[in-house]
PDB file of N, CA and C in Angstrom:
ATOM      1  N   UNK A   1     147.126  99.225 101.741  1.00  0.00           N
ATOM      2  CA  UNK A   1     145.964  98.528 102.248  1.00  0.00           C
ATOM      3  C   UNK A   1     145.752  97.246 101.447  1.00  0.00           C
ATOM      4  N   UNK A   2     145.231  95.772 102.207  1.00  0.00           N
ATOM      5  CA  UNK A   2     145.261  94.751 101.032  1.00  0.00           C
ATOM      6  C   UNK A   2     143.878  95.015 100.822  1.00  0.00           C
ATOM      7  N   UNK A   3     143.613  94.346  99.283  1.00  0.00           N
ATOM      8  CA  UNK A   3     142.696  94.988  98.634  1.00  0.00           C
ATOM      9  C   UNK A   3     141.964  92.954  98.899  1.00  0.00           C
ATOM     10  N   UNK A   4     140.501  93.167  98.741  1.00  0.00           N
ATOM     11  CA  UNK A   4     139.960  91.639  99.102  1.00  0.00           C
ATOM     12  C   UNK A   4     138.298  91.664  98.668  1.00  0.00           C
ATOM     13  N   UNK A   5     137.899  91.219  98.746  1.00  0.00           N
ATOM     14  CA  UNK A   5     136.162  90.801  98.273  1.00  0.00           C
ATOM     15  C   UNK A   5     135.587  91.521  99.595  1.00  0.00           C
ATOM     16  N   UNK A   6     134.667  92.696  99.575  1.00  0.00           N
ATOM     17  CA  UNK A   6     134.011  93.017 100.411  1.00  0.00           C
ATOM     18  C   UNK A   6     132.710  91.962 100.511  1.00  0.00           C
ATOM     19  N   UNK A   7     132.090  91.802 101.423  1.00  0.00           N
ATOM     20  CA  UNK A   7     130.632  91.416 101.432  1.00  0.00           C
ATOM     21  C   UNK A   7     129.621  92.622 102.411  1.00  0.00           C
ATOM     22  N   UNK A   8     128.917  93.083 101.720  1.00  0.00           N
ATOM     23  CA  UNK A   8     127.847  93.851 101.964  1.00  0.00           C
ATOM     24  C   UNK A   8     126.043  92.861 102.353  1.00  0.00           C
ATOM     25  N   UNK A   9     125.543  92.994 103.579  1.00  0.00           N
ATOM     26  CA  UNK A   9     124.731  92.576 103.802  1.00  0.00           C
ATOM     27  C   UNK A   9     123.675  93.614 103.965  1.00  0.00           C
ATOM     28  N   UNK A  10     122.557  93.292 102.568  1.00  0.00           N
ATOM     29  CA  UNK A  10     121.086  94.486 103.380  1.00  0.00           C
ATOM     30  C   UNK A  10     120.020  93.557 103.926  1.00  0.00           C
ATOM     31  N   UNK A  11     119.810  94.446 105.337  1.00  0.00           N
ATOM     32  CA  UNK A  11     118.565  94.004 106.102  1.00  0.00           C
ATOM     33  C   UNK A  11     117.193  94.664 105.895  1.00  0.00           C
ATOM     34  N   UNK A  12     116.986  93.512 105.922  1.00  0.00           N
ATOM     35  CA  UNK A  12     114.874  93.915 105.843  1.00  0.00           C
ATOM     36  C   UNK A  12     115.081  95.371 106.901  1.00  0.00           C
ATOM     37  N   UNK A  13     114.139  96.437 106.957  1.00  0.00           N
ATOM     38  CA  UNK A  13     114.052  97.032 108.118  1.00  0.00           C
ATOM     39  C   UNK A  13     112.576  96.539 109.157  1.00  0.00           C
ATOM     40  N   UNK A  14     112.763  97.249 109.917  1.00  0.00           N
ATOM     41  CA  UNK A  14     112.034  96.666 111.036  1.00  0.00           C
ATOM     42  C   UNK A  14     110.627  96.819 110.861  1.00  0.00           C
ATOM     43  N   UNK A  15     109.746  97.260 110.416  1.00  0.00           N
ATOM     44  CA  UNK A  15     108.594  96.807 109.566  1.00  0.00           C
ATOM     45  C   UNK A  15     108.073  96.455 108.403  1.00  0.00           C
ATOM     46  N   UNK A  16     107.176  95.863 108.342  1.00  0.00           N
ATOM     47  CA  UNK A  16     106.914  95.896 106.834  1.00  0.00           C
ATOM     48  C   UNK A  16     104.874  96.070 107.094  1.00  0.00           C
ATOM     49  N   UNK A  17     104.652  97.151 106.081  1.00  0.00           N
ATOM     50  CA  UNK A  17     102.920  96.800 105.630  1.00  0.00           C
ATOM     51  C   UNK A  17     102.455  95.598 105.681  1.00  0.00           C
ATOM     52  N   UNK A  18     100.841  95.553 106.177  1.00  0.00           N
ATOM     53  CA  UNK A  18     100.318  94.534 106.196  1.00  0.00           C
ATOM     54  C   UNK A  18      99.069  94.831 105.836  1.00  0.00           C
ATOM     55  N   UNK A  19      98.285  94.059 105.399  1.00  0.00           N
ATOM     56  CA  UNK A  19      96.888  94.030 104.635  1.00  0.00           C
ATOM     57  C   UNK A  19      96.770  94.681 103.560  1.00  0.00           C
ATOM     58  N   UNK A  20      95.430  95.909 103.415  1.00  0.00           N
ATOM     59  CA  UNK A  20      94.997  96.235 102.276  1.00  0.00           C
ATOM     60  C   UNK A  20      95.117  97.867 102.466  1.00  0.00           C
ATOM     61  N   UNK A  21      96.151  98.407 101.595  1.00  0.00           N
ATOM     62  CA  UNK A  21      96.418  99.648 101.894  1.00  0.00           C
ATOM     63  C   UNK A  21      96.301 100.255 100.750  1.00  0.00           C
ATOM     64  N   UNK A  22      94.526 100.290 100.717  1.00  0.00           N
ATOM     65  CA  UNK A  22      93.812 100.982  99.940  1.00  0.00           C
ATOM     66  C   UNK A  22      92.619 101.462 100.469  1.00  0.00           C
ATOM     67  N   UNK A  23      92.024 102.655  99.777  1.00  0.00           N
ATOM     68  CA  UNK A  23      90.560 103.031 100.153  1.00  0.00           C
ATOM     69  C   UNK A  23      89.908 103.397  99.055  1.00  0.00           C
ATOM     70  N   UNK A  24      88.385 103.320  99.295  1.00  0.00           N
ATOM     71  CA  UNK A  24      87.608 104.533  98.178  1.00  0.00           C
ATOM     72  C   UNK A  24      86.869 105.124  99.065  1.00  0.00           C
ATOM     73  N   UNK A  25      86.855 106.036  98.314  1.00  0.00           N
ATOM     74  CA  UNK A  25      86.176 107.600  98.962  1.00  0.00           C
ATOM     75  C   UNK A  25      85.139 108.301  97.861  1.00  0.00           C
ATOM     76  N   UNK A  26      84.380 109.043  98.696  1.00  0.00           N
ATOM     77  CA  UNK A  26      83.524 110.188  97.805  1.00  0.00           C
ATOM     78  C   UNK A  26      83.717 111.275  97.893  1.00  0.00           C
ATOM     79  N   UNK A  27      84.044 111.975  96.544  1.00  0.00           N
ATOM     80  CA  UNK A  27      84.439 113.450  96.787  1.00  0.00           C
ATOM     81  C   UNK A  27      83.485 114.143  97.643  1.00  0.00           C
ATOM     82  N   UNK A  28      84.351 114.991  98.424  1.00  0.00           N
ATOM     83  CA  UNK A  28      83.483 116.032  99.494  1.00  0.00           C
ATOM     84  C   UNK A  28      83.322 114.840 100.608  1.00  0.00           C
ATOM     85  N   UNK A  29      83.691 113.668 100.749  1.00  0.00           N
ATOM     86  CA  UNK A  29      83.266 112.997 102.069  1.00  0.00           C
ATOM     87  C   UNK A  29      84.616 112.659 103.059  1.00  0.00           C
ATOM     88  N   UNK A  30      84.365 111.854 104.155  1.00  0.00           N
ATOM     89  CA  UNK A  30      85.366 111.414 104.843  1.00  0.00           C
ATOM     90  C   UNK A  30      84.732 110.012 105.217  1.00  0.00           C
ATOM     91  N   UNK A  31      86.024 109.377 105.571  1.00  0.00           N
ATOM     92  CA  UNK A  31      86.069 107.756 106.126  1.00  0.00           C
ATOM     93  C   UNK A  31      87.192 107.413 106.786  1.00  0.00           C
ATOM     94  N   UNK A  32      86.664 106.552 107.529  1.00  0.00           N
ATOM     95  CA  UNK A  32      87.796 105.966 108.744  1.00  0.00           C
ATOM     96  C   UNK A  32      88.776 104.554 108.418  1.00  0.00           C
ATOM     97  N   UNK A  33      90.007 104.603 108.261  1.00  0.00           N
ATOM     98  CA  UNK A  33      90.539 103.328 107.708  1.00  0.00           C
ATOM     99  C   UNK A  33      91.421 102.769 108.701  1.00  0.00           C
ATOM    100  N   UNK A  34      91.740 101.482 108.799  1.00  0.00           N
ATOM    101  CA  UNK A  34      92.927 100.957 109.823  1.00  0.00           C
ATOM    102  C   UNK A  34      94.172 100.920 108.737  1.00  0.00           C
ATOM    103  N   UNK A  35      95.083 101.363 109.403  1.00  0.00           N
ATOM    104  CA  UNK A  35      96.755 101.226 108.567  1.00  0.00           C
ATOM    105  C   UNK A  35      97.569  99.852 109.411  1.00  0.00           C
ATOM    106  N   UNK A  36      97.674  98.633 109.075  1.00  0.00           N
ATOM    107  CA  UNK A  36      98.667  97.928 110.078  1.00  0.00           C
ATOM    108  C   UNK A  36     100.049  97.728 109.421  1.00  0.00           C
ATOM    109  N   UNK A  37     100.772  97.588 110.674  1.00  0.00           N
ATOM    110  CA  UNK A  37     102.070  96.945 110.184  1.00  0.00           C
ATOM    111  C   UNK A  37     102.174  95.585 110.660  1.00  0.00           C
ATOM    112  N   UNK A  38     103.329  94.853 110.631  1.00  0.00           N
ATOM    113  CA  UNK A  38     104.188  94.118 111.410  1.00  0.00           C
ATOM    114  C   UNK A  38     105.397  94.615 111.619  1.00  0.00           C
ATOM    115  N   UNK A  39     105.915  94.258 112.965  1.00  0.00           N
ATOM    116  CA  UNK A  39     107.313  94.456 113.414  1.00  0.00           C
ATOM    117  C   UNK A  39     107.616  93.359 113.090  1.00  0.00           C
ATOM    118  N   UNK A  40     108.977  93.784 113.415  1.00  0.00           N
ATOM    119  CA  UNK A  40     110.132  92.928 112.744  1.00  0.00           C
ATOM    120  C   UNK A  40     111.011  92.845 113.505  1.00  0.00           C
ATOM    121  N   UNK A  41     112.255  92.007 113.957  1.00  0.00           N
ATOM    122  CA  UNK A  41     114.150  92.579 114.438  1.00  0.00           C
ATOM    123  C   UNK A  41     113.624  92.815 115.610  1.00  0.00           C
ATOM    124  N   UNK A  42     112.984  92.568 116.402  1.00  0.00           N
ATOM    125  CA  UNK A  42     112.425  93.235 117.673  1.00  0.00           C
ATOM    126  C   UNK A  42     112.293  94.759 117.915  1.00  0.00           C
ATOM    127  N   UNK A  43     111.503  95.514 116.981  1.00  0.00           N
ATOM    128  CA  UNK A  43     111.526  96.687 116.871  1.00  0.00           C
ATOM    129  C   UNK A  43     110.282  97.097 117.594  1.00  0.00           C
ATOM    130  N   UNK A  44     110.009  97.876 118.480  1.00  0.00           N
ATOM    131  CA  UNK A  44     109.210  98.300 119.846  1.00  0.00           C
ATOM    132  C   UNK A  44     108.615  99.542 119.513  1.00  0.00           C
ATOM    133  N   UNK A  45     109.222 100.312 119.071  1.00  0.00           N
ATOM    134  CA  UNK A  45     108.644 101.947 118.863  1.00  0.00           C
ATOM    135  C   UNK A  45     107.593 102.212 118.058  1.00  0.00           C
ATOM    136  N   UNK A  46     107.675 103.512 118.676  1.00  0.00           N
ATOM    137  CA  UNK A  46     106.055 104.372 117.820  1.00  0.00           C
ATOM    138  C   UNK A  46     106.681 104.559 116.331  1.00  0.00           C
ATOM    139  N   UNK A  47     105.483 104.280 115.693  1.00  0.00           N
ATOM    140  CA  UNK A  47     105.768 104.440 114.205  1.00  0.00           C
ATOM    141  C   UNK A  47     104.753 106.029 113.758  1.00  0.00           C
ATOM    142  N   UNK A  48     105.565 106.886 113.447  1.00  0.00           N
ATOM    143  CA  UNK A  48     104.588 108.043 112.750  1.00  0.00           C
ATOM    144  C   UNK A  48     104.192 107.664 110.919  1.00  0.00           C
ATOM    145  N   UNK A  49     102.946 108.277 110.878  1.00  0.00           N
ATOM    146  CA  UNK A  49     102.294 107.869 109.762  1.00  0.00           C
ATOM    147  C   UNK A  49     101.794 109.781 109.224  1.00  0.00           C
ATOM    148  N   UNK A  50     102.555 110.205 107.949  1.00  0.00           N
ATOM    149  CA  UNK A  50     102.145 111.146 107.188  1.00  0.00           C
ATOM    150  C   UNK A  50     102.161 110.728 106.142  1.00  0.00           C
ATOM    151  N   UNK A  51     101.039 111.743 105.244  1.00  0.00           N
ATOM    152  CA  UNK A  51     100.892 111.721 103.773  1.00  0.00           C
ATOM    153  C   UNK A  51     101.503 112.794 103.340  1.00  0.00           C
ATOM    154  N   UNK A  52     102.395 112.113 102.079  1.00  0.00           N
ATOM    155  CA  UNK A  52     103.478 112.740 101.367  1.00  0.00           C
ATOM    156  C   UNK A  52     102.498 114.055 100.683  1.00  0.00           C
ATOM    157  N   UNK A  53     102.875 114.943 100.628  1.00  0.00           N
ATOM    158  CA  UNK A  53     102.233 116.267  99.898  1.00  0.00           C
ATOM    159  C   UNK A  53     102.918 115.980  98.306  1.00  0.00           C
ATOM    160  N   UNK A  54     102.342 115.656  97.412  1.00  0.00           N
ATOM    161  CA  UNK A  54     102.399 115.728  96.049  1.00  0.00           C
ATOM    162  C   UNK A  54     101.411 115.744  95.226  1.00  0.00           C
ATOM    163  N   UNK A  55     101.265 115.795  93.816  1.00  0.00           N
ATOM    164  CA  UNK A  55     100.313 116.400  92.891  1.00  0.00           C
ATOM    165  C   UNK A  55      99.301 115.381  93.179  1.00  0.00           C
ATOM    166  N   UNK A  56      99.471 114.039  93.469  1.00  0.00           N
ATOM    167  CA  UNK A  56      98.738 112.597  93.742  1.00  0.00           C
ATOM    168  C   UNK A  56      97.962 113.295  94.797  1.00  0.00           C
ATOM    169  N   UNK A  57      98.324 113.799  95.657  1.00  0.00           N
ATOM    170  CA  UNK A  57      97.578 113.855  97.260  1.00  0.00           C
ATOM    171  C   UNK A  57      96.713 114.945  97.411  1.00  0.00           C
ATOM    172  N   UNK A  58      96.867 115.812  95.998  1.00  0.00           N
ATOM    173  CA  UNK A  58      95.923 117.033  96.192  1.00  0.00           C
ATOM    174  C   UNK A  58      94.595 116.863  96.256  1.00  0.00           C
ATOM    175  N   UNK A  59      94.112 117.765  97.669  1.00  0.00           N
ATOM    176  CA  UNK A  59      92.715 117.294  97.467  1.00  0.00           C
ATOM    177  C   UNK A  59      92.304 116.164  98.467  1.00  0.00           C
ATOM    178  N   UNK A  60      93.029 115.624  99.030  1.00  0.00           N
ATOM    179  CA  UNK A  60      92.974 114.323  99.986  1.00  0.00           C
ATOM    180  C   UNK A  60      93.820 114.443 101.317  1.00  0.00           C
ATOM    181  N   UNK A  61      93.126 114.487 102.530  1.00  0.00           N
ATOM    182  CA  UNK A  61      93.864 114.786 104.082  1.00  0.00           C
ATOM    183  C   UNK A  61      93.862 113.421 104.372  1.00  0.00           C
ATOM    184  N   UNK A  62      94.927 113.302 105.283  1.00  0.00           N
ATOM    185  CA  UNK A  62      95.033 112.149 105.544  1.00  0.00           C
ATOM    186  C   UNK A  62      95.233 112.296 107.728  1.00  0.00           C
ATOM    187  N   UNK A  63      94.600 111.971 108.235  1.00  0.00           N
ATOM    188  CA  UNK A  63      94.886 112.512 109.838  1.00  0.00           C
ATOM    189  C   UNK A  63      95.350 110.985 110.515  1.00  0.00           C
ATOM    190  N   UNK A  64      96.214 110.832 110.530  1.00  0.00           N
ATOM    191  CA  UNK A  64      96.889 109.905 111.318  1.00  0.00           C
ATOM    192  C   UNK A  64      97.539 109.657 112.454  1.00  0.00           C
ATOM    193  N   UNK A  65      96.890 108.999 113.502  1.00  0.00           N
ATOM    194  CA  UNK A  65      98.153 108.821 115.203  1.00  0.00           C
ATOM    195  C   UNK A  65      99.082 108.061 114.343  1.00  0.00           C
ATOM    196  N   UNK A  66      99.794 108.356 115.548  1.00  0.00           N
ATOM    197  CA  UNK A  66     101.374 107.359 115.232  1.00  0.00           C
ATOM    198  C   UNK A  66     100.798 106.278 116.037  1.00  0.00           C
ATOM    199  N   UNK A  67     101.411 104.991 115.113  1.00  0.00           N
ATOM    200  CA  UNK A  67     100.971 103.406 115.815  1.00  0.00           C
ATOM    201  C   UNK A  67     101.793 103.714 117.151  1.00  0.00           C
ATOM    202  N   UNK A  68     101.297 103.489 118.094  1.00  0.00           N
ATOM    203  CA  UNK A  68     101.734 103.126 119.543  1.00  0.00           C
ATOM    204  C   UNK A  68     102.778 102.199 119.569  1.00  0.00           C
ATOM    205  N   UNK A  69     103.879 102.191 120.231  1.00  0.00           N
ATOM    206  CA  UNK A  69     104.749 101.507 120.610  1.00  0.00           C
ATOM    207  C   UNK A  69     103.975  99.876 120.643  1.00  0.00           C
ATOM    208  N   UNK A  70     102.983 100.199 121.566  1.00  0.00           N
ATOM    209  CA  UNK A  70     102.562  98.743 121.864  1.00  0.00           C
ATOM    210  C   UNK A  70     101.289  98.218 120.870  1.00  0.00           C
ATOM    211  N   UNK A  71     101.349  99.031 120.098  1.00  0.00           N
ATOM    212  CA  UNK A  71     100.088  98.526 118.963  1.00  0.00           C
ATOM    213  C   UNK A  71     100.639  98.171 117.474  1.00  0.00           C
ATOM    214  N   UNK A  72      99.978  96.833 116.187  1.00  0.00           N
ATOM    215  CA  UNK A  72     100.560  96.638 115.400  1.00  0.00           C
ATOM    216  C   UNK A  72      99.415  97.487 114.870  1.00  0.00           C
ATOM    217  N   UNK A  73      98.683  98.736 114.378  1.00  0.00           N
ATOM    218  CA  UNK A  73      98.059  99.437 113.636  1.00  0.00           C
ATOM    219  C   UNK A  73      97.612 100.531 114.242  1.00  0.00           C
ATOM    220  N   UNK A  74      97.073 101.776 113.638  1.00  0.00           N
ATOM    221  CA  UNK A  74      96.252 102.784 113.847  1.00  0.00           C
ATOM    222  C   UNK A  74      95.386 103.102 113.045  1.00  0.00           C
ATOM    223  N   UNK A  75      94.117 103.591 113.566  1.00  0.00           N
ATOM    224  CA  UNK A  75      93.046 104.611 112.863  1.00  0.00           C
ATOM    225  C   UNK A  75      93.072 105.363 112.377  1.00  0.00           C
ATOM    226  N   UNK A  76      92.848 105.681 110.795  1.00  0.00           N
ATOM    227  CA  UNK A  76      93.468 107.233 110.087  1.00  0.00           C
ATOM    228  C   UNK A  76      92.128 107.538 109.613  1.00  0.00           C
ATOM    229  N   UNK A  77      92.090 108.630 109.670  1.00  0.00           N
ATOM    230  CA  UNK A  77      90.679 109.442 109.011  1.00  0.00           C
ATOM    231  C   UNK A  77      91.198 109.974 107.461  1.00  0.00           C
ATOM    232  N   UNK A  78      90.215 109.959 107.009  1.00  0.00           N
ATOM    233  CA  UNK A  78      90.297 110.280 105.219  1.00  0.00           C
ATOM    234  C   UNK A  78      89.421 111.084 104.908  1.00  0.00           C
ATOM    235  N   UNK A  79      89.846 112.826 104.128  1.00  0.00           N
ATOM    236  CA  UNK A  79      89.032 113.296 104.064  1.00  0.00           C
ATOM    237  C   UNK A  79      89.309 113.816 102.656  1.00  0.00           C
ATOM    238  N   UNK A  80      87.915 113.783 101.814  1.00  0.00           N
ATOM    239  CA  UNK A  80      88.289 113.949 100.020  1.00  0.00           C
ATOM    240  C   UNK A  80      87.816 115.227  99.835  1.00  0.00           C
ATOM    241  N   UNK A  81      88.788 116.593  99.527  1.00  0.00           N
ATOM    242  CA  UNK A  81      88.274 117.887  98.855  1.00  0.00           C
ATOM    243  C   UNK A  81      87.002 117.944  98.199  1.00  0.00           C
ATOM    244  N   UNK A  82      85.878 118.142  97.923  1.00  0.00           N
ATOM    245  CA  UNK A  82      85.033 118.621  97.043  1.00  0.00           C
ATOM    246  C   UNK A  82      85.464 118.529  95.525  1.00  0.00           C
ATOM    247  N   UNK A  83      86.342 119.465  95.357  1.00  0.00           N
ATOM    248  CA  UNK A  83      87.429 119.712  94.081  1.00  0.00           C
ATOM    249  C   UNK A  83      88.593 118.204  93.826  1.00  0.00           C
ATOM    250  N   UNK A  84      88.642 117.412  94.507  1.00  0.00           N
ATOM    251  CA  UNK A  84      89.629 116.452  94.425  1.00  0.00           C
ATOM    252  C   UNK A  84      89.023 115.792  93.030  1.00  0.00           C
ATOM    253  N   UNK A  85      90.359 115.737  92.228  1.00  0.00           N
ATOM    254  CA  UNK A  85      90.050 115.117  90.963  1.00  0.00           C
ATOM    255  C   UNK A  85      89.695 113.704  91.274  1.00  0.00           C
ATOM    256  N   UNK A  86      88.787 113.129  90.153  1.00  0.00           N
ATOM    257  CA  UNK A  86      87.972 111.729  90.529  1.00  0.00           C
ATOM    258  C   UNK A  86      89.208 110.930  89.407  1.00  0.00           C
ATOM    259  N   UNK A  87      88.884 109.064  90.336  1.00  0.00           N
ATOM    260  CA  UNK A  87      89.347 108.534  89.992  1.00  0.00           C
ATOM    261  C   UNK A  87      90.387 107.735  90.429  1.00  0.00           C
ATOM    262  N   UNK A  88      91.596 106.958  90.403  1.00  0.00           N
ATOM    263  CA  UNK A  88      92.800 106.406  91.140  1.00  0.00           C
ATOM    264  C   UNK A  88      93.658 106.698  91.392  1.00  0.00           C
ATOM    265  N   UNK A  89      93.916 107.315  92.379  1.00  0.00           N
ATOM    266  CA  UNK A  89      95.175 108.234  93.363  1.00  0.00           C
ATOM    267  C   UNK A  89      96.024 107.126  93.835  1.00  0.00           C
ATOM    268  N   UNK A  90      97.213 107.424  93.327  1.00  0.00           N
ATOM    269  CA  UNK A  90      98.083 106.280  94.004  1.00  0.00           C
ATOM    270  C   UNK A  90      99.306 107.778  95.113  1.00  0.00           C
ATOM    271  N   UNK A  91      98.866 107.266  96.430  1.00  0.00           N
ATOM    272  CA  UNK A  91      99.400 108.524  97.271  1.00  0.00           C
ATOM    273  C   UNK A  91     100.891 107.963  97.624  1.00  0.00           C
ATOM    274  N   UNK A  92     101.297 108.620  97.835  1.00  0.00           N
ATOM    275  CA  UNK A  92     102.355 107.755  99.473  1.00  0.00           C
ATOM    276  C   UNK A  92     102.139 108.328 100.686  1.00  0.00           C
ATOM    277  N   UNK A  93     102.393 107.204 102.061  1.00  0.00           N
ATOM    278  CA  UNK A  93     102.376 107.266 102.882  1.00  0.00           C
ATOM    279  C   UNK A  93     103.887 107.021 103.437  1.00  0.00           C
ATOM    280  N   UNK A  94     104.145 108.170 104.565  1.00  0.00           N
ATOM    281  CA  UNK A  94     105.576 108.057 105.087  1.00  0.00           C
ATOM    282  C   UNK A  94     105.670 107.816 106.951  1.00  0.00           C
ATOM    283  N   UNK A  95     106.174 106.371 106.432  1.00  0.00           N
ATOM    284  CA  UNK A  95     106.347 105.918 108.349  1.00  0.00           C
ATOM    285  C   UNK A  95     107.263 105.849 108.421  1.00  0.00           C
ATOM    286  N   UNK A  96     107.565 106.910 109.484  1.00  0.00           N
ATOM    287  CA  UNK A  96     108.852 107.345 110.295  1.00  0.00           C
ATOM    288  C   UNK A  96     108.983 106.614 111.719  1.00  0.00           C
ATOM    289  N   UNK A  97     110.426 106.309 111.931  1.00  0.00           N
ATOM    290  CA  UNK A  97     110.147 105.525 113.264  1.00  0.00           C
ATOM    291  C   UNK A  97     111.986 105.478 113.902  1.00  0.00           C
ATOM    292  N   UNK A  98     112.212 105.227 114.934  1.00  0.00           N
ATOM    293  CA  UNK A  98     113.701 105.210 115.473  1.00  0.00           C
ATOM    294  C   UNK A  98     113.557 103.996 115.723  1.00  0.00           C
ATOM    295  N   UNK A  99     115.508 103.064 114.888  1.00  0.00           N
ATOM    296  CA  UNK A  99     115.403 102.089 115.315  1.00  0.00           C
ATOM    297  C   UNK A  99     116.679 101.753 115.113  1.00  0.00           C
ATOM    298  N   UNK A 100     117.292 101.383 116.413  1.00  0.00           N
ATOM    299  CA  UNK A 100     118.964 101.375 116.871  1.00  0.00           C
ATOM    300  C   UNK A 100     119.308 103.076 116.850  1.00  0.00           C
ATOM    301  N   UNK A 101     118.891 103.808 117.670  1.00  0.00           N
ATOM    302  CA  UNK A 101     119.282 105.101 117.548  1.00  0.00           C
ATOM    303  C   UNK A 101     119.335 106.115 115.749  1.00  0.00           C
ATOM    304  N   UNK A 102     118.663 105.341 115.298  1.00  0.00           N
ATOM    305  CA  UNK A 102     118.819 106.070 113.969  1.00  0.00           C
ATOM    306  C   UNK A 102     117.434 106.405 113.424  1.00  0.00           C
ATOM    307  N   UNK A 103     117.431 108.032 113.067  1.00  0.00           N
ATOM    308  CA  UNK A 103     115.766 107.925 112.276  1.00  0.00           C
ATOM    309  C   UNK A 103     115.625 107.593 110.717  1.00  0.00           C
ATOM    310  N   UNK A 104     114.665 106.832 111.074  1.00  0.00           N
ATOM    311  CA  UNK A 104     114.725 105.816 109.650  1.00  0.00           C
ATOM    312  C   UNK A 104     112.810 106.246 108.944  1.00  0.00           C
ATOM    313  N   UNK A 105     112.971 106.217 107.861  1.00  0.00           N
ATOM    314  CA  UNK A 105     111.636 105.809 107.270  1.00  0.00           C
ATOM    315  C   UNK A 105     111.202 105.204 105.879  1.00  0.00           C
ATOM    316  N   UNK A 106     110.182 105.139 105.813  1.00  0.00           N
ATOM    317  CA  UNK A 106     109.757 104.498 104.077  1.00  0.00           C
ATOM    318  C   UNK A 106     108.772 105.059 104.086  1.00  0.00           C
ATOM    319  N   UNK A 107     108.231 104.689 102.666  1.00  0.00           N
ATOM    320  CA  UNK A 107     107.455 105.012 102.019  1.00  0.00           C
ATOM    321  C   UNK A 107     106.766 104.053 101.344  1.00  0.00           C
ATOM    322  N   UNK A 108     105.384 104.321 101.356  1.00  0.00           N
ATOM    323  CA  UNK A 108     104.246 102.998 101.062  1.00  0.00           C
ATOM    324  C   UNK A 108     103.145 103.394 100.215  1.00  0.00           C
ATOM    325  N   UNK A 109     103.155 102.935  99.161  1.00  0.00           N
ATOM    326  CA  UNK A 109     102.192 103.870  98.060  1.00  0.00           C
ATOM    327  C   UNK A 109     100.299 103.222  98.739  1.00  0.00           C
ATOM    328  N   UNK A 110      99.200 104.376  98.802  1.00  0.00           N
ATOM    329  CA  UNK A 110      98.263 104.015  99.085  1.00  0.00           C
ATOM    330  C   UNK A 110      97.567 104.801  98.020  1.00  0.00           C
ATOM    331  N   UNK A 111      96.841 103.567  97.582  1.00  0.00           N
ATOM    332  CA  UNK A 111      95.825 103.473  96.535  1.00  0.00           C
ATOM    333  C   UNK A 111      94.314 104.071  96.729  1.00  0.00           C
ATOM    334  N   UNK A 112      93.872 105.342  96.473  1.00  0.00           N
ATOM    335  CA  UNK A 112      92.495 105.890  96.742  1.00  0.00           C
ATOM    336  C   UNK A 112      91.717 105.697  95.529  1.00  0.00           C
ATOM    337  N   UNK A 113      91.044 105.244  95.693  1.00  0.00           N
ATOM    338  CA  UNK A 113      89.730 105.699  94.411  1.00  0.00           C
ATOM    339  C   UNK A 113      88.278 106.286  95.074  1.00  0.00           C
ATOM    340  N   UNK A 114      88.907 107.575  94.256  1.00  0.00           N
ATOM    341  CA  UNK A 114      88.131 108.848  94.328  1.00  0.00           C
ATOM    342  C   UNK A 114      86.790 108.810  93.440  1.00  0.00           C
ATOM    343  N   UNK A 115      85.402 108.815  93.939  1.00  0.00           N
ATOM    344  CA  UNK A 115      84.178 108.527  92.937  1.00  0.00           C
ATOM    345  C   UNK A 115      83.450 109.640  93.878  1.00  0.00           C
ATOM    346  N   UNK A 116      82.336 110.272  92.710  1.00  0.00           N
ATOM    347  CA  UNK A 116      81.857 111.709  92.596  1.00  0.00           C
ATOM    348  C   UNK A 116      80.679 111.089  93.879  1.00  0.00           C
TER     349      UNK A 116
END
């Protein structure tokens, strides 16, 4: 085989976060937040939106639609345990989405501050 200089190209993927993807909350309460993206590459599809289950997220629901094909954001409800330790939760959020036949996702750290 002749041996030669590969070139490797990485692409942006087809969204990226937009605005302020943070909240504060009161323990024992709930609140309503907008999540947006932008598309990108001409990417069309529904984007699903879950919160990663880790030691960060204990204590904090996160209820999210998947952004609509034809929408750049959705409405997520936020709801803080009683027991949720106070203070700055840095969570992740995982948007899953198909794009060129492949399921693809990331991960987007969201910033809570939790006050009694």
């Amino acid at each position: 085989l002749p041996s030669g200089a590969v070139r490797i190209k990485i692409l942006e993927g087809p969204i990226d976060a937009v605005g302020n993807w943070s909240a504060e909350a009161t323990r024992g309460g709930e609140s309503d937040h907008t999540l947006a993206i932008k598309r990108t590459c001409g990417f069309e599809g529904p984007v699903d939106i879950k919160l990663v289950a880790d030691p960060q997220s204990q204590g904090i629901e996160l209820a999210a639609p998947a952004i609509a094909a034809d929408a750049q954001q959705a409405a997520c409800h936020l709801k803080i345990a009683k027991d949720s330790p106070l203070g700055e939760r840095k969570v992740n959020v995982k948007l899953s989405y198909k794009f060129n036949n492949q399921d693809l996702s990331m991960l987007l750290p969201l910033i809570i501050v939790v006050r009694e």
